[in-house]
Protein backbone atom coordinates (compact mmCIF):
# COMPACT_ATOMS: atom_id res chain seq x y z
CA UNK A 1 -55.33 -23.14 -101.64
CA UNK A 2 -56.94 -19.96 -101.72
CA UNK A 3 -57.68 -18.04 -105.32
CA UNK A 4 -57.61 -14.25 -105.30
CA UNK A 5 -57.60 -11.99 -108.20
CA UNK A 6 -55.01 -9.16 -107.54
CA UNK A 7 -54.66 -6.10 -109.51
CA UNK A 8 -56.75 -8.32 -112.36
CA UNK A 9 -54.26 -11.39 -111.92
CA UNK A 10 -55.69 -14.79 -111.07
CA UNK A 11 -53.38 -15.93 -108.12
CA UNK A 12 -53.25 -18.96 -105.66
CA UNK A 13 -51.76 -18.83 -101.88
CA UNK A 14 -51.77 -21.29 -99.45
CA UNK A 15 -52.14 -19.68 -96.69
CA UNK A 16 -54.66 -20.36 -93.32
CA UNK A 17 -57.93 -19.02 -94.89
CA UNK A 18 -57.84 -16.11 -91.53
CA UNK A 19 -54.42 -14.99 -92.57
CA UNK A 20 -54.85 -11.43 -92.73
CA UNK A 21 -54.74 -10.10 -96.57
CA UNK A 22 -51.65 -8.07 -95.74
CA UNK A 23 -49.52 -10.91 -94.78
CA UNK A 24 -50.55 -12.73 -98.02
CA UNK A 25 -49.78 -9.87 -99.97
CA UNK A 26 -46.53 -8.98 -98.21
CA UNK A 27 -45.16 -12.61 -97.08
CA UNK A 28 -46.47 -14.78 -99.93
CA UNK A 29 -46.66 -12.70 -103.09
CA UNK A 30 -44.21 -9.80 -102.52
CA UNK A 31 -46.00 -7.03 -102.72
CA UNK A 32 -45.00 -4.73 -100.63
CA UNK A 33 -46.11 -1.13 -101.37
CA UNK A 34 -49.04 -2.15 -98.56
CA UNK A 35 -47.73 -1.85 -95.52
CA UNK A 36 -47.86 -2.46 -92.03
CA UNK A 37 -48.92 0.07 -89.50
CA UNK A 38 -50.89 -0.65 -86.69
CA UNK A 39 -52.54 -4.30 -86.96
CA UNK A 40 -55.52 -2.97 -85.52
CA UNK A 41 -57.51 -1.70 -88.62
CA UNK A 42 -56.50 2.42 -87.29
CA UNK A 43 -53.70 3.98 -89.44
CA UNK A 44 -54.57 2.88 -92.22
CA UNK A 45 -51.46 2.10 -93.38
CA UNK A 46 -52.74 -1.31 -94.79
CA UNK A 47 -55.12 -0.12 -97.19
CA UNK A 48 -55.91 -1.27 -100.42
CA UNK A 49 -59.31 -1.81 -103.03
CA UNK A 50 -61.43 -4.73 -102.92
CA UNK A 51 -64.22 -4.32 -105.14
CA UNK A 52 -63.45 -0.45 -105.93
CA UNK A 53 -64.03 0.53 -101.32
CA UNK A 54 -61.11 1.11 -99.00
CA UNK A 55 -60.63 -1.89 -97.15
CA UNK A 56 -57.56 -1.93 -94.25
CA UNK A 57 -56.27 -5.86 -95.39
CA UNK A 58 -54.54 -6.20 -91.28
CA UNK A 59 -57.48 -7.36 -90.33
CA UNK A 60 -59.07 -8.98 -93.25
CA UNK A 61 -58.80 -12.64 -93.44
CA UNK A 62 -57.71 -13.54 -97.12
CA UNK A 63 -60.58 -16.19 -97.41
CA UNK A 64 -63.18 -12.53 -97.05
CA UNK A 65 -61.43 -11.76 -100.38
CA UNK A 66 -61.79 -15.15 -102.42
CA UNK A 67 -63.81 -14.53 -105.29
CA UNK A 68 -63.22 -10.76 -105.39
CA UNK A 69 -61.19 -7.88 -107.03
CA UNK A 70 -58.47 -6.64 -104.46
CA UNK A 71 -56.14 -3.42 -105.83
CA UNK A 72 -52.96 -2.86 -104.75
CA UNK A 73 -50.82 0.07 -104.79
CA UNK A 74 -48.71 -1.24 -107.46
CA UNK A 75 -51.42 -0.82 -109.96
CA UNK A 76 -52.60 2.31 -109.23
CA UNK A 77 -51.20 3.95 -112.23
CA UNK A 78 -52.72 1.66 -114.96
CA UNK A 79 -56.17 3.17 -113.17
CA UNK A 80 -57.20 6.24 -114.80
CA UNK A 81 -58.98 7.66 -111.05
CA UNK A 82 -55.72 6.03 -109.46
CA UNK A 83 -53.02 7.39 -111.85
CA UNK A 84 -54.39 11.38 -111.39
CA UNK A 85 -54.03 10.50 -107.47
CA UNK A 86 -50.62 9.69 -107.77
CA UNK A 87 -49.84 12.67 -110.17
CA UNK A 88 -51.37 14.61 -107.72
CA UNK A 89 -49.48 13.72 -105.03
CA UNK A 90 -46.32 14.26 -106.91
CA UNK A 91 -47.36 17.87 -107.71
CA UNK A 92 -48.36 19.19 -104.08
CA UNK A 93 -45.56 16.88 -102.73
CA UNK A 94 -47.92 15.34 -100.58
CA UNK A 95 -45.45 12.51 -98.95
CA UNK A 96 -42.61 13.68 -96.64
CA UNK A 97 -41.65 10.21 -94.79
CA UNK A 98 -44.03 8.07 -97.45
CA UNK A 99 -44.45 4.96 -95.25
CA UNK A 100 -48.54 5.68 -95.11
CA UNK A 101 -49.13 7.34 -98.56
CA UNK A 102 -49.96 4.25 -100.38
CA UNK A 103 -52.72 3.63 -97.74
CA UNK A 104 -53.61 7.47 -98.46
CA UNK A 105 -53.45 7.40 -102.21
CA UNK A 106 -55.82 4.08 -101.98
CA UNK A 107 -58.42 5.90 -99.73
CA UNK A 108 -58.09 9.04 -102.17
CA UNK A 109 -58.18 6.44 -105.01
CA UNK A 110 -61.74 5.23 -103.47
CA UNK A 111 -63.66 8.44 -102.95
CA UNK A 112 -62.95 9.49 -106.19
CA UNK A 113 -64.29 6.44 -107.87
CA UNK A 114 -67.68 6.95 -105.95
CA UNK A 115 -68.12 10.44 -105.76
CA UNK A 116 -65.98 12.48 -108.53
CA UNK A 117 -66.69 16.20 -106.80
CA UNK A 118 -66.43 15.64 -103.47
CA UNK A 119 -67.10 18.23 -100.95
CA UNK A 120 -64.53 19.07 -98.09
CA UNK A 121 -66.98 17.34 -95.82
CA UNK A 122 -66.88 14.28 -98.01
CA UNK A 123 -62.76 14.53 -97.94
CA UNK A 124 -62.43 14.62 -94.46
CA UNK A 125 -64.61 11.87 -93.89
CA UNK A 126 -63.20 9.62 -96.58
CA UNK A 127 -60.04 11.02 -96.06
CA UNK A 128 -59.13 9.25 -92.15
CA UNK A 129 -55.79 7.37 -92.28
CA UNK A 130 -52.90 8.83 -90.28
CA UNK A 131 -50.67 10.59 -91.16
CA UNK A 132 -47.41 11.06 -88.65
CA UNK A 133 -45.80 13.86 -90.71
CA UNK A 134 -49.06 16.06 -90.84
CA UNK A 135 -49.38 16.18 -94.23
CA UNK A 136 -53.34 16.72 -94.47
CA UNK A 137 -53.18 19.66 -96.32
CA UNK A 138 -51.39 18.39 -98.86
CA UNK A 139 -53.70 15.71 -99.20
CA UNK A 140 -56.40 17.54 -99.01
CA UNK A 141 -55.15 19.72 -101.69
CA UNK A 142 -54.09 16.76 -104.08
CA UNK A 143 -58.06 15.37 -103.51
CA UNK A 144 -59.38 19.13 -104.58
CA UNK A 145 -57.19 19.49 -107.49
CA UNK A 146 -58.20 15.68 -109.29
CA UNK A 147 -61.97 16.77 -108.33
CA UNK A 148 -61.09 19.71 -111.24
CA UNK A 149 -62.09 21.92 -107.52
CA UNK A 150 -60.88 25.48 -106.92
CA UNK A 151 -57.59 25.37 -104.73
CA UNK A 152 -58.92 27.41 -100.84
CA UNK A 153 -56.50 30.02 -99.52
């Protein structure tokens, strides 16, 4: 048995302690707003909090976690950082097909609990998950406006 505190809940798998995170989050506790892109740590798809940094949970083994504070996308809104990401999204309709936004909104989530003004520089480098719909700008734009940072033309 493996204990993990998720989204402030005490919980116990048992799982093989190099189970990736995902599959324990997916396959044994049913949460499945994380999802599965590539398997190879790339998209991003997979991406969720542990200890406040993006971390892509495909190819971290739940026993790496044990002991420490992983974030799903299902409590982003009772975060105040992650709630204004997801209001943000809403208003520049930043999701077209959705399936990597809650990797997105959990990177976005991340940068703007370390560093509440980013720069564009400091977007596009926090800001590397795929996207297959193209929607960059968007998110871009939904980063700028939580910063409280002019909207550029």
């Amino acid at each position: 048995m493996i204990e993990l505190t998720i989204n402030g809940q005490k919980r116990r798998v048992d799982a093989e302690s190099d189970t990736p995170l995902l599959w324990v989050l997916r396959d044994d506790l049913g949460m499945t707003g994380t999802k599965y892109g590539c398997g190879v740590a790339q998209c991003g798809a997979c991406s969720v909090l542990v200890d406040g940094s993006v971390m892509r949970s495909c190819v971290t083994p739940v026993e790496a976690v044990a002991g420490r504070k992983v974030t799903t996308i299902e409590a982003m809104e009772k975060d105040a950082v992650g709630a204004k990401v997801v209001e943000a999204w809403v208003k520049h309709q930043v999701p077209q097909c959705g399936y990597c936004q809650s990797g997105q909104v959990m990177a976005a989530t991340s940068l703007l609990k370390q560093n509440a003004k980013p720069t564009d520089a400091d977007v596009e480098a926090a800001m590397v998950n795929l996207c297959r719909c193209g929607t960059y700008n968007a998110i871009k734009a939904a980063v700028r406006d939580v910063a409280g940072l002019e909207a550029k033309a």
